[in-house]
PDB file of N, CA and C in Angstrom:
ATOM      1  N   UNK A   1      -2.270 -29.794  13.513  1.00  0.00           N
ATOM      2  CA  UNK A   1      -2.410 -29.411  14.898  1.00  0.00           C
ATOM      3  C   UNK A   1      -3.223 -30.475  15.620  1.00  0.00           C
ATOM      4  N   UNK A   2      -3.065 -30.513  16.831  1.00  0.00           N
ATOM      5  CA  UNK A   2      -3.468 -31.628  17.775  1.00  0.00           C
ATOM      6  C   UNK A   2      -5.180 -31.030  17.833  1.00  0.00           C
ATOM      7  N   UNK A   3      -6.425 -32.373  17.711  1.00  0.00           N
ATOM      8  CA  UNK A   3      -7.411 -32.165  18.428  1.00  0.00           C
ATOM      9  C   UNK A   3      -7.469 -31.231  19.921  1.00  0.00           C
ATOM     10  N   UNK A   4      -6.962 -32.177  20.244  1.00  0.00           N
ATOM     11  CA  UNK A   4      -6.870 -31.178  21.864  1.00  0.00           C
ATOM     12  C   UNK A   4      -5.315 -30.713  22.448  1.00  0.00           C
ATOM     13  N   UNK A   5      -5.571 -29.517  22.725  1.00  0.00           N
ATOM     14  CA  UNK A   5      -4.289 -28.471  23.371  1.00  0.00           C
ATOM     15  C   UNK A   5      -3.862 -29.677  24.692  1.00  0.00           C
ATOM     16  N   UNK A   6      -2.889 -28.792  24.543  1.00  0.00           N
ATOM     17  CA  UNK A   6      -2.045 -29.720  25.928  1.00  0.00           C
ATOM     18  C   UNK A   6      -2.016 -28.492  27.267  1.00  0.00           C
ATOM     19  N   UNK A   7      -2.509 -28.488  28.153  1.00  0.00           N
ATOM     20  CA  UNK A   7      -1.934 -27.253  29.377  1.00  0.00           C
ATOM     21  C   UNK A   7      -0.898 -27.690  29.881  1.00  0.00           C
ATOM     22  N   UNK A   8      -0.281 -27.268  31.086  1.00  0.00           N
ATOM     23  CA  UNK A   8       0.928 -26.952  31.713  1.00  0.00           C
ATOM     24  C   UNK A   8       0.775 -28.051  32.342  1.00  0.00           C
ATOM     25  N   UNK A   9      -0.450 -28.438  33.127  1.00  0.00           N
ATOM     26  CA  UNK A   9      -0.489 -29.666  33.876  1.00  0.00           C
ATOM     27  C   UNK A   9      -0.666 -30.611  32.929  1.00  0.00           C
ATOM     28  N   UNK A  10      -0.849 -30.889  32.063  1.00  0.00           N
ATOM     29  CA  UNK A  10      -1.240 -32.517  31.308  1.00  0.00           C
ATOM     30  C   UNK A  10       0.369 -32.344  30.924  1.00  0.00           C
ATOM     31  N   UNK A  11       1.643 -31.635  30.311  1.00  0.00           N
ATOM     32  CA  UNK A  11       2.370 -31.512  30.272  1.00  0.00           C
ATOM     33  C   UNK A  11       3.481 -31.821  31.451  1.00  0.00           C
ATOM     34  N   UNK A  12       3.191 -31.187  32.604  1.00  0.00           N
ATOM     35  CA  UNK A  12       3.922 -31.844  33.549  1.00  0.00           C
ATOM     36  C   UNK A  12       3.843 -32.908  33.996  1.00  0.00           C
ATOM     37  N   UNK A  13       2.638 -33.544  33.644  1.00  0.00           N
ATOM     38  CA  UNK A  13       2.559 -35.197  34.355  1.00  0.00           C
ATOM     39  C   UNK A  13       3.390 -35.812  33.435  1.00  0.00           C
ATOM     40  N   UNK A  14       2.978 -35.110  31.584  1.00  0.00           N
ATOM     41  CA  UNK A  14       3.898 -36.101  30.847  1.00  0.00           C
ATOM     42  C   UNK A  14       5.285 -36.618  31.398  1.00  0.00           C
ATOM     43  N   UNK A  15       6.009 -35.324  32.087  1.00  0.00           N
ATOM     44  CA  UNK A  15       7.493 -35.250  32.238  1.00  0.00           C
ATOM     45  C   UNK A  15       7.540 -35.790  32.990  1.00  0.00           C
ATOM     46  N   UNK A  16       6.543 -35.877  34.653  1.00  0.00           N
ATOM     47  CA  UNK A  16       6.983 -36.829  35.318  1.00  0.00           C
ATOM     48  C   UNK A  16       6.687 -38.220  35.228  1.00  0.00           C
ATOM     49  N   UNK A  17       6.025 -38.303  33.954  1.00  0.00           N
ATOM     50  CA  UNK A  17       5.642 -40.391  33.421  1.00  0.00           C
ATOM     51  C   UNK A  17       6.442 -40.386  32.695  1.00  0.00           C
ATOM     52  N   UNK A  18       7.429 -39.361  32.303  1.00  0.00           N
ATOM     53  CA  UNK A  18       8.193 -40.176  31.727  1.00  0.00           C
ATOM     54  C   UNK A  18       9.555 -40.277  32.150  1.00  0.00           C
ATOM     55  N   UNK A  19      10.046 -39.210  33.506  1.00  0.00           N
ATOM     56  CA  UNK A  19      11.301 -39.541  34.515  1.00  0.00           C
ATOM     57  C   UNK A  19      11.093 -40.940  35.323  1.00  0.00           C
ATOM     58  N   UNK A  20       9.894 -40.683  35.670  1.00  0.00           N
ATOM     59  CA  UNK A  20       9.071 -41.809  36.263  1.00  0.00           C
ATOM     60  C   UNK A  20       9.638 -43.098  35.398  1.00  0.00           C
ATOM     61  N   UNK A  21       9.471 -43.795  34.675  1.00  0.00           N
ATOM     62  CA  UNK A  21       9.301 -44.497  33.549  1.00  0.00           C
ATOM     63  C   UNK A  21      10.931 -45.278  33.200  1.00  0.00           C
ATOM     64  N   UNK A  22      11.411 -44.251  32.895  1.00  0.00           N
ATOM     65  CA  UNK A  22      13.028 -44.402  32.859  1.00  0.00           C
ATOM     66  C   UNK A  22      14.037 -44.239  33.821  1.00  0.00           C
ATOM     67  N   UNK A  23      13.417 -43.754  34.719  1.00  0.00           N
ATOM     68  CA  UNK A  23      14.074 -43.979  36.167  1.00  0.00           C
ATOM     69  C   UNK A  23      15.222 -42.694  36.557  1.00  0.00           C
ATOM     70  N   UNK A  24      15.069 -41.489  36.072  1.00  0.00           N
ATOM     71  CA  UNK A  24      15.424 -40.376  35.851  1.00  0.00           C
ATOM     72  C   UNK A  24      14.859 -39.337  36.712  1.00  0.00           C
ATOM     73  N   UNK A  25      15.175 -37.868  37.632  1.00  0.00           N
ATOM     74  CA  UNK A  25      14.381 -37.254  37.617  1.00  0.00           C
ATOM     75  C   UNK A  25      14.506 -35.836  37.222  1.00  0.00           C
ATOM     76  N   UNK A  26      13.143 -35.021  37.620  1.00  0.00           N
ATOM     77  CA  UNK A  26      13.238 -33.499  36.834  1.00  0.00           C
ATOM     78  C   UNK A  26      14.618 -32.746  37.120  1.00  0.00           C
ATOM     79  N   UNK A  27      14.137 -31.853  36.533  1.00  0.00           N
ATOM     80  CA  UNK A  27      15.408 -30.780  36.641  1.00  0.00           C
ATOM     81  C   UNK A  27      14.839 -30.019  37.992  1.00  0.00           C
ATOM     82  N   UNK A  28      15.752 -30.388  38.870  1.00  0.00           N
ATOM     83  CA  UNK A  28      15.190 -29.462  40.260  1.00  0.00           C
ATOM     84  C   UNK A  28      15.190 -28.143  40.536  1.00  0.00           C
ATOM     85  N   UNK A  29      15.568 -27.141  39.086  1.00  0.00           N
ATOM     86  CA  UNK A  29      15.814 -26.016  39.122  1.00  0.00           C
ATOM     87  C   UNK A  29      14.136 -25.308  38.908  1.00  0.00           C
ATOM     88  N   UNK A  30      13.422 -24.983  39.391  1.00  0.00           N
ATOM     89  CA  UNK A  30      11.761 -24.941  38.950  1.00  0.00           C
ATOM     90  C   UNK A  30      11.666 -23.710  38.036  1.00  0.00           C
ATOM     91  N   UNK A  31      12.322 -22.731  38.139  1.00  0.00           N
ATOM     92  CA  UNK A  31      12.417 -22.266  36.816  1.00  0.00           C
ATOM     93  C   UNK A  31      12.533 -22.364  35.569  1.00  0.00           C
ATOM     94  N   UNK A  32      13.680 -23.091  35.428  1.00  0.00           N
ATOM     95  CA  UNK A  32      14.366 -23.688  34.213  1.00  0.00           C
ATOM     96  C   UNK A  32      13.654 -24.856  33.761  1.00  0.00           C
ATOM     97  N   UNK A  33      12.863 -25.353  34.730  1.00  0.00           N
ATOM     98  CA  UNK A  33      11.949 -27.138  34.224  1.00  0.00           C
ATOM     99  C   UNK A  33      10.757 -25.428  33.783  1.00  0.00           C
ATOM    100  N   UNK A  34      10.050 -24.640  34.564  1.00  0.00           N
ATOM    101  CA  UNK A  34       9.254 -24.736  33.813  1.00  0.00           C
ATOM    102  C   UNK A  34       9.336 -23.895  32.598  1.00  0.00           C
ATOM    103  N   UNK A  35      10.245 -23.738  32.098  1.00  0.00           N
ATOM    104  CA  UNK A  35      10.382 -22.842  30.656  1.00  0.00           C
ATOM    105  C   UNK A  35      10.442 -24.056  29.905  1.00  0.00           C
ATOM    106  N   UNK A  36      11.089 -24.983  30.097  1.00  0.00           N
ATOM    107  CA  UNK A  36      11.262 -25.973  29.256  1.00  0.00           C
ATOM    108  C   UNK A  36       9.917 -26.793  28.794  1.00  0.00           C
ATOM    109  N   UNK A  37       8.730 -27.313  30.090  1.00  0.00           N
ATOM    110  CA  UNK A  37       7.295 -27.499  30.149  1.00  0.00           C
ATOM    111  C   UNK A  37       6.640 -26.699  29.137  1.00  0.00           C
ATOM    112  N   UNK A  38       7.353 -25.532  29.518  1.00  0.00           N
ATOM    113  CA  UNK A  38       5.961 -24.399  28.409  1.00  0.00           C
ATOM    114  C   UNK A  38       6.590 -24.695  26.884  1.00  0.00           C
ATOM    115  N   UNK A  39       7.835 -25.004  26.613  1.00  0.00           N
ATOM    116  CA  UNK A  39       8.299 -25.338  25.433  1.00  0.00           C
ATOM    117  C   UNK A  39       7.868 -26.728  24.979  1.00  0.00           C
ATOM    118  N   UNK A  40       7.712 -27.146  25.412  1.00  0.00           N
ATOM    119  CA  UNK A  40       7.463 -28.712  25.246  1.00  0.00           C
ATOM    120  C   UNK A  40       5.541 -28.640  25.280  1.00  0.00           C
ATOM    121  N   UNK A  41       4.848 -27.958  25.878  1.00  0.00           N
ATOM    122  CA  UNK A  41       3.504 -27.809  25.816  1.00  0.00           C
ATOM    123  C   UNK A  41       2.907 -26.721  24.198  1.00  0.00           C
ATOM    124  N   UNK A  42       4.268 -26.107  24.188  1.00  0.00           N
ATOM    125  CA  UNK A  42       4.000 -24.831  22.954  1.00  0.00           C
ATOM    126  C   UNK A  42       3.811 -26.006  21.978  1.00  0.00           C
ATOM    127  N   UNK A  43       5.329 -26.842  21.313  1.00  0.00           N
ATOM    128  CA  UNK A  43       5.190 -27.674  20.352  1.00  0.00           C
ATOM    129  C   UNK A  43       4.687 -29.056  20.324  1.00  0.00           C
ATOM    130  N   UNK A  44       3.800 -29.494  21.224  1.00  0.00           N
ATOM    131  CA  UNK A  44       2.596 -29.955  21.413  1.00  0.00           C
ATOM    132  C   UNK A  44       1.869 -29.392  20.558  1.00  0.00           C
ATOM    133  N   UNK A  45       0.772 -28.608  21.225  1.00  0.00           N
ATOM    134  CA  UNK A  45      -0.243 -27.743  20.460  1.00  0.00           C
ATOM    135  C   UNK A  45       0.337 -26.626  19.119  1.00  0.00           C
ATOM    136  N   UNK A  46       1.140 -26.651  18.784  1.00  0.00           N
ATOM    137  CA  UNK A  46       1.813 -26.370  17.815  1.00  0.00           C
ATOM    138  C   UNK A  46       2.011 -27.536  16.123  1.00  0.00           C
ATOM    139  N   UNK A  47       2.676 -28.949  16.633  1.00  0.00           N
ATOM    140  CA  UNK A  47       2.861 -29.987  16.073  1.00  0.00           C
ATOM    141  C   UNK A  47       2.000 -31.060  16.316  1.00  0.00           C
ATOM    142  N   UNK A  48       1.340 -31.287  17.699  1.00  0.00           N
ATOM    143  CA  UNK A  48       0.727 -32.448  17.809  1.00  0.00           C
ATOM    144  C   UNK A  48       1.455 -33.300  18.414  1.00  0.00           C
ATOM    145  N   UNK A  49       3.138 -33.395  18.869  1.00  0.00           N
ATOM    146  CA  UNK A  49       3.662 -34.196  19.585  1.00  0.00           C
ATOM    147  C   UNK A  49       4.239 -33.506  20.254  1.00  0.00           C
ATOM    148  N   UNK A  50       5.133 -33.765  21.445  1.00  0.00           N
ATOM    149  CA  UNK A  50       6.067 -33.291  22.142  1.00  0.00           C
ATOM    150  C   UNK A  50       7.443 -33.543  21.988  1.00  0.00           C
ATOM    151  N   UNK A  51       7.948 -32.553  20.801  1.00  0.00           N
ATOM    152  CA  UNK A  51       8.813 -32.313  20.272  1.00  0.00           C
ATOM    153  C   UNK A  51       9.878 -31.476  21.530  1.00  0.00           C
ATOM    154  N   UNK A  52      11.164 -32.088  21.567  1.00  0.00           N
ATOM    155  CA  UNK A  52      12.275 -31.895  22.335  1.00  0.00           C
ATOM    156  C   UNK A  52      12.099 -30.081  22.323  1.00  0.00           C
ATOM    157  N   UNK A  53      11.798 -29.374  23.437  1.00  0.00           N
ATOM    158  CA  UNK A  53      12.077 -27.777  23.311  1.00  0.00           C
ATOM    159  C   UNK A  53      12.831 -26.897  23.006  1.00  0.00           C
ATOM    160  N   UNK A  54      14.093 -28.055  22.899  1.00  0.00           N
ATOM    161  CA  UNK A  54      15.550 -27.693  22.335  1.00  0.00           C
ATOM    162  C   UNK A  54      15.856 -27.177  21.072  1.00  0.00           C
ATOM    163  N   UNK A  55      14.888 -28.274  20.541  1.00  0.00           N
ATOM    164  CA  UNK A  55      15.338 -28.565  19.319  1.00  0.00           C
ATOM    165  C   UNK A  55      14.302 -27.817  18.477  1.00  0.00           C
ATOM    166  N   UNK A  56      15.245 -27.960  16.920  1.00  0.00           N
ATOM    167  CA  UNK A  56      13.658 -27.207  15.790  1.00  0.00           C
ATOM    168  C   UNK A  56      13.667 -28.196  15.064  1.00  0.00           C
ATOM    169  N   UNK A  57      11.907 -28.380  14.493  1.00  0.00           N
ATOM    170  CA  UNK A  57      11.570 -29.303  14.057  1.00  0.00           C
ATOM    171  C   UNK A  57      11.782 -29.354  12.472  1.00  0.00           C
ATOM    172  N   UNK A  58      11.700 -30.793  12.101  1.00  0.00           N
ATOM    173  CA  UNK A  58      12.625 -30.858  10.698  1.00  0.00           C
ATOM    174  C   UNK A  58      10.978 -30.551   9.421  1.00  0.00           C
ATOM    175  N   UNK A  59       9.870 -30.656  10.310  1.00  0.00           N
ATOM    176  CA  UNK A  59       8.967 -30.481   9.611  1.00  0.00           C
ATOM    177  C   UNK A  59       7.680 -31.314   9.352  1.00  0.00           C
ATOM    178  N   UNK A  60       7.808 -32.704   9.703  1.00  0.00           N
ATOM    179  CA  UNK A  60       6.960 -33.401   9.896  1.00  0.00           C
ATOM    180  C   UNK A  60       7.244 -34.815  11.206  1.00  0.00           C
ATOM    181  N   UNK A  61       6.371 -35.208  11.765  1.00  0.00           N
ATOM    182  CA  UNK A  61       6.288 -36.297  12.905  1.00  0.00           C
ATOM    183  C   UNK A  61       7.477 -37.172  12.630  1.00  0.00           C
ATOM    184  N   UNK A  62       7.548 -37.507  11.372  1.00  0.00           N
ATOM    185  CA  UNK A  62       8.277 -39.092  11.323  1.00  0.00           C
ATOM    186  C   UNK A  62       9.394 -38.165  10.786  1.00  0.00           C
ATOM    187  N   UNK A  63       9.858 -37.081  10.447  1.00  0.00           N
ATOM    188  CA  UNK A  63      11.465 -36.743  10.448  1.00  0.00           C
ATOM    189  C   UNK A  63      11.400 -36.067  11.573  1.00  0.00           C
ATOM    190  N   UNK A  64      11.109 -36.081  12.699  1.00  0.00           N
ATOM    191  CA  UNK A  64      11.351 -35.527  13.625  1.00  0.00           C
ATOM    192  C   UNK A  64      11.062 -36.420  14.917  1.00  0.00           C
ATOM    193  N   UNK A  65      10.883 -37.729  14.258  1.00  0.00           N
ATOM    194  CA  UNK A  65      10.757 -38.833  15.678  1.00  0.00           C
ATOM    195  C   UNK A  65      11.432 -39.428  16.797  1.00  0.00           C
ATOM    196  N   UNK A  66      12.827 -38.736  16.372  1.00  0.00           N
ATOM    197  CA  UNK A  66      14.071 -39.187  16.985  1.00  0.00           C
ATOM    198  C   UNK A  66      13.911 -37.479  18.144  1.00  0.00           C
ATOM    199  N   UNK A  67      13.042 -36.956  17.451  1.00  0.00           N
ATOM    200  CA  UNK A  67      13.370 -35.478  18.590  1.00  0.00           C
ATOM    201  C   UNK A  67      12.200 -35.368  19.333  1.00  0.00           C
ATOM    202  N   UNK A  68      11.409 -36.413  19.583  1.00  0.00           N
ATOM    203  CA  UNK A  68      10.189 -36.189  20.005  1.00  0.00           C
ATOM    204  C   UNK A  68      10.563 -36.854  21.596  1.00  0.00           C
ATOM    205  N   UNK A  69      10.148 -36.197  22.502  1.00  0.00           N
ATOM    206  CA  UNK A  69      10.557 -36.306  24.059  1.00  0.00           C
ATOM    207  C   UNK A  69      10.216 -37.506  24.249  1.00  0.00           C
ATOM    208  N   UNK A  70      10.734 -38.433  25.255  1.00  0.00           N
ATOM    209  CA  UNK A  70      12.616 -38.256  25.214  1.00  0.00           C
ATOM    210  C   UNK A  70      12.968 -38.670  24.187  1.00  0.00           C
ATOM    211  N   UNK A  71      13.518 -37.840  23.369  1.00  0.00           N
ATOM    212  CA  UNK A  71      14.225 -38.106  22.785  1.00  0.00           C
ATOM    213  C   UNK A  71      15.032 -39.565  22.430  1.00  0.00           C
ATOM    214  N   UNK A  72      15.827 -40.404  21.585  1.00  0.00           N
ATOM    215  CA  UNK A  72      16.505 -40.855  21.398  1.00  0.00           C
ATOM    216  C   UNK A  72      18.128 -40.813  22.125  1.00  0.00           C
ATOM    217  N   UNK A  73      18.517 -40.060  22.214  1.00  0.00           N
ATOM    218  CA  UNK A  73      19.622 -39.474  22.220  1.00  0.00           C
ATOM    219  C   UNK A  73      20.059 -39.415  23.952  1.00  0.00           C
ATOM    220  N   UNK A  74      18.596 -38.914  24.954  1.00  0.00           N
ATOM    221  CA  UNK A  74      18.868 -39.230  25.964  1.00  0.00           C
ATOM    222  C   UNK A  74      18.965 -40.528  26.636  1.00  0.00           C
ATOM    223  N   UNK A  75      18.357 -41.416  26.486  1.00  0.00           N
ATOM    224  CA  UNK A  75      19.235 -42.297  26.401  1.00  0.00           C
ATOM    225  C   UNK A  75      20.503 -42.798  26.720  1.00  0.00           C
ATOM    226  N   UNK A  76      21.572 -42.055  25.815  1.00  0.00           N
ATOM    227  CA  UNK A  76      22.684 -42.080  26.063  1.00  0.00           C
ATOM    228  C   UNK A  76      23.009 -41.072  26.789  1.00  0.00           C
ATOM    229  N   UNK A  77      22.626 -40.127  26.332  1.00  0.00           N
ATOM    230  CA  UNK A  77      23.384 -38.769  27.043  1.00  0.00           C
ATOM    231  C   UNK A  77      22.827 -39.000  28.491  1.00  0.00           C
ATOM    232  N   UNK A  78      21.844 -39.135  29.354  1.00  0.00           N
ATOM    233  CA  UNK A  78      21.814 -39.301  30.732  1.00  0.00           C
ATOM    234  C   UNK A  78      22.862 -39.768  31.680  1.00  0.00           C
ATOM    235  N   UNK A  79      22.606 -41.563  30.583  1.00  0.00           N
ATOM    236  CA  UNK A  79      24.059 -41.952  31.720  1.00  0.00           C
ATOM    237  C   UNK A  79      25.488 -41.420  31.697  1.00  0.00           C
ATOM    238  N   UNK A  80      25.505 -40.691  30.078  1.00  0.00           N
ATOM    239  CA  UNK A  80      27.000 -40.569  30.033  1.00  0.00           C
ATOM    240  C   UNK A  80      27.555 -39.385  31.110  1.00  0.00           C
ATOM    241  N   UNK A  81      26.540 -38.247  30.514  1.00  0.00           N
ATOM    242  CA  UNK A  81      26.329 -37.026  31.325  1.00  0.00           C
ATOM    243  C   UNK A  81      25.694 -36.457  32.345  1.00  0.00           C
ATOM    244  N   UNK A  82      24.913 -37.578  32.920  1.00  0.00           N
ATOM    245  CA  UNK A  82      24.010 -37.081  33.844  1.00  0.00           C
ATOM    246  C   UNK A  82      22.776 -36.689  33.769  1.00  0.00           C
ATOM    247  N   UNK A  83      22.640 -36.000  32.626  1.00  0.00           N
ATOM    248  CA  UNK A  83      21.616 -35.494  32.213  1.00  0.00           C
ATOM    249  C   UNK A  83      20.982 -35.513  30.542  1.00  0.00           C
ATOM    250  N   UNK A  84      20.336 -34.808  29.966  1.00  0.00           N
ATOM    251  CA  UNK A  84      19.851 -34.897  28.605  1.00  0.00           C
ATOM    252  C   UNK A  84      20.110 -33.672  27.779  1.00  0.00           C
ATOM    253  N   UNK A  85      20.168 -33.591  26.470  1.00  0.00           N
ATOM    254  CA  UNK A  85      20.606 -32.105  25.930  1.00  0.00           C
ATOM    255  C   UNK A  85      19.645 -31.377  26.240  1.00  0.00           C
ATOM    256  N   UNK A  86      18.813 -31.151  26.852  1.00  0.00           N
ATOM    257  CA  UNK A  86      18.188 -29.583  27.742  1.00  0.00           C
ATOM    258  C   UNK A  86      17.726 -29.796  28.609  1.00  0.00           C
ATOM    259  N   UNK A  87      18.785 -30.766  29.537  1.00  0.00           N
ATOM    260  CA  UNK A  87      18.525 -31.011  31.067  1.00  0.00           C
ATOM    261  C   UNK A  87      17.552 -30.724  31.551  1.00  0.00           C
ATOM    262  N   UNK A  88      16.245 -31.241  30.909  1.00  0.00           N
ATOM    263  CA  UNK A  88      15.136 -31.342  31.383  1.00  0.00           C
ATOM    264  C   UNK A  88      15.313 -32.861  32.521  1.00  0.00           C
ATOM    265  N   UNK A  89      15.729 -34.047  32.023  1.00  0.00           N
ATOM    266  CA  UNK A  89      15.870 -35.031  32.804  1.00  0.00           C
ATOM    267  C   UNK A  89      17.204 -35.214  33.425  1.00  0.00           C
ATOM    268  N   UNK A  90      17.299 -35.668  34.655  1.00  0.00           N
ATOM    269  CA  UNK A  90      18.560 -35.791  35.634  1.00  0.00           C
ATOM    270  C   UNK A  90      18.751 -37.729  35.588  1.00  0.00           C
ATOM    271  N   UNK A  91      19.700 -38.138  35.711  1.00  0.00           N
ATOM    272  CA  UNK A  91      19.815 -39.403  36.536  1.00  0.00           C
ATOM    273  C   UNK A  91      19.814 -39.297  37.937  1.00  0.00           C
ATOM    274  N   UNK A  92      19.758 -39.774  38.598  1.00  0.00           N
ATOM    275  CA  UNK A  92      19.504 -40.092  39.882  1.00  0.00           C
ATOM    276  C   UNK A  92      21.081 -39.318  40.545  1.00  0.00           C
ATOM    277  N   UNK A  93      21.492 -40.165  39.981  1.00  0.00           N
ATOM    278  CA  UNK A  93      22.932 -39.891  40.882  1.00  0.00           C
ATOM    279  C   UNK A  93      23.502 -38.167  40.674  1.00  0.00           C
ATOM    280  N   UNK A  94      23.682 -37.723  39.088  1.00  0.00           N
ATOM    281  CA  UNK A  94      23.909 -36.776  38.982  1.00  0.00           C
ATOM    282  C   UNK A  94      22.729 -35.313  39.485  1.00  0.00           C
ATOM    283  N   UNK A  95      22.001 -35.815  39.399  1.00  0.00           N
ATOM    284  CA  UNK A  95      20.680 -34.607  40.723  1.00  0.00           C
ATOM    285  C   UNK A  95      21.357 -34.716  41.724  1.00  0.00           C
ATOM    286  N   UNK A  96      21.678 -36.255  42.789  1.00  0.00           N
ATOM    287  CA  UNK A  96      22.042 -36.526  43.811  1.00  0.00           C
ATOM    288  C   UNK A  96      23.396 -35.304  44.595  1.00  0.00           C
ATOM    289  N   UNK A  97      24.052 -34.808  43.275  1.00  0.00           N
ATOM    290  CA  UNK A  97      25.342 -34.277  43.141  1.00  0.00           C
ATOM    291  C   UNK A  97      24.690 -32.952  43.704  1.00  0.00           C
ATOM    292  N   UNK A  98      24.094 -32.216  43.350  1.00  0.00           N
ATOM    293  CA  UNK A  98      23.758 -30.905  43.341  1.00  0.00           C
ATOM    294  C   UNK A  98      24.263 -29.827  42.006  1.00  0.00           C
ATOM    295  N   UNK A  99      24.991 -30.978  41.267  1.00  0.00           N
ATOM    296  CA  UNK A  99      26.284 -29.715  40.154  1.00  0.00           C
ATOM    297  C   UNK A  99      25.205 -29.219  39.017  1.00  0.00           C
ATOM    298  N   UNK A 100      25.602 -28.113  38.753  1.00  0.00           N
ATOM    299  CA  UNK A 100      24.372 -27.641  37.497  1.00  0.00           C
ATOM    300  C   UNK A 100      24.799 -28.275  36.231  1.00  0.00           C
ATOM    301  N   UNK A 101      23.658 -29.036  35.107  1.00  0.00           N
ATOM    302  CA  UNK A 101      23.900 -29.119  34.250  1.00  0.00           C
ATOM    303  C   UNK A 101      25.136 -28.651  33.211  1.00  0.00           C
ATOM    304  N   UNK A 102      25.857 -28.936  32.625  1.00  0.00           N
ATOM    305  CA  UNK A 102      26.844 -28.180  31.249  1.00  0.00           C
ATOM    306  C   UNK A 102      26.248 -28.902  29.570  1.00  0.00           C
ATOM    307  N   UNK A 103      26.951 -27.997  29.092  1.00  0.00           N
ATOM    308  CA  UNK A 103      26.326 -28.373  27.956  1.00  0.00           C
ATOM    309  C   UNK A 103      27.592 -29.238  27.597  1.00  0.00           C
ATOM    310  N   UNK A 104      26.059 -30.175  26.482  1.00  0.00           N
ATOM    311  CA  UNK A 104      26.842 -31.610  26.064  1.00  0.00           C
ATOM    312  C   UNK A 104      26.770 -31.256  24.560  1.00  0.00           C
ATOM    313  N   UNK A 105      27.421 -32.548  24.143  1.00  0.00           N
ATOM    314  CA  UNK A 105      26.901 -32.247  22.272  1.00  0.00           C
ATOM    315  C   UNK A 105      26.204 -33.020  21.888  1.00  0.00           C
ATOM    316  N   UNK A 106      25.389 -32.350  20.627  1.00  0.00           N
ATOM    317  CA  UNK A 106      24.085 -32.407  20.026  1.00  0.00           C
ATOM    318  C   UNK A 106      24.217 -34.033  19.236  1.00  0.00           C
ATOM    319  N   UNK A 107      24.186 -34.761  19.636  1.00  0.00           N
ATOM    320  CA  UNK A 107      24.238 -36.277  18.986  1.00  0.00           C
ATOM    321  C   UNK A 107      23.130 -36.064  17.868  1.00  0.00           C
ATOM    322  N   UNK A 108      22.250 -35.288  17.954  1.00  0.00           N
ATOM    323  CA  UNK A 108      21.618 -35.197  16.291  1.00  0.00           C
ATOM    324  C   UNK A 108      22.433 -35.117  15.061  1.00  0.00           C
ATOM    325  N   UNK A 109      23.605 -34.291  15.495  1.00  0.00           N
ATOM    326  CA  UNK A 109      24.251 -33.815  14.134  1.00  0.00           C
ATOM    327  C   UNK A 109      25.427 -34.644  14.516  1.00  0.00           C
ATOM    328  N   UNK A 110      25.485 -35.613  14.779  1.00  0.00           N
ATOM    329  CA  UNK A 110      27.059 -36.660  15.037  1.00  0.00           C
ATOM    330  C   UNK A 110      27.274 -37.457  14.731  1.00  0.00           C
TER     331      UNK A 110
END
């Protein structure tokens, strides 16, 4: 477990340093970003990293480094799709759209 807990706000800045960062932004739905925040703040103080909220963890940091926010995977999946597998992050253009997220597939298991 992490020295220090993560709250909702040290958590949300993460998300926006790291839309920020990659040039991406939140999910403009404020509900749905913040269930995902509290998931992403749970396995924080849970694991010690910020493990994808999506996802379940394989059990330790380094088998689970590819799922640790952002992820690996978004990456690709942004530009392809617009978004990331739990459309926590948008590209620019596809937010721009207004269309709600769909589900993509899990490039973990592909």
């Amino acid at each position: 477990m992490a020295d220090r807990q993560k709250t909702r706000e040290d958590t949300e800045l993460f998300t926006r340093m790291v839309a920020s960062k990659q040039g991406w932004v939140l999910n403009p739905d404020t509900e749905f970003y913040s269930t995902l925040v509290e998931g992403l703040m749970r396995n924080f103080n849970r694991y010690g990293y910020f493990l994808c909220p999506c996802r379940d963890t394989e059990g330790s940091r380094e088998a689970d480094r590819e799922a640790i926010c952002p992820c690996v995977w978004s990456k690709l999946d942004v530009p392809e799709y617009g978004h990331c597998y739990c459309a926590l992050y948008f590209s620019k253009e596809f937010a721009s759209t207004g269309k709600q997220p769909a589900a993509i597939p899990d490039r973990r298991f592909s």
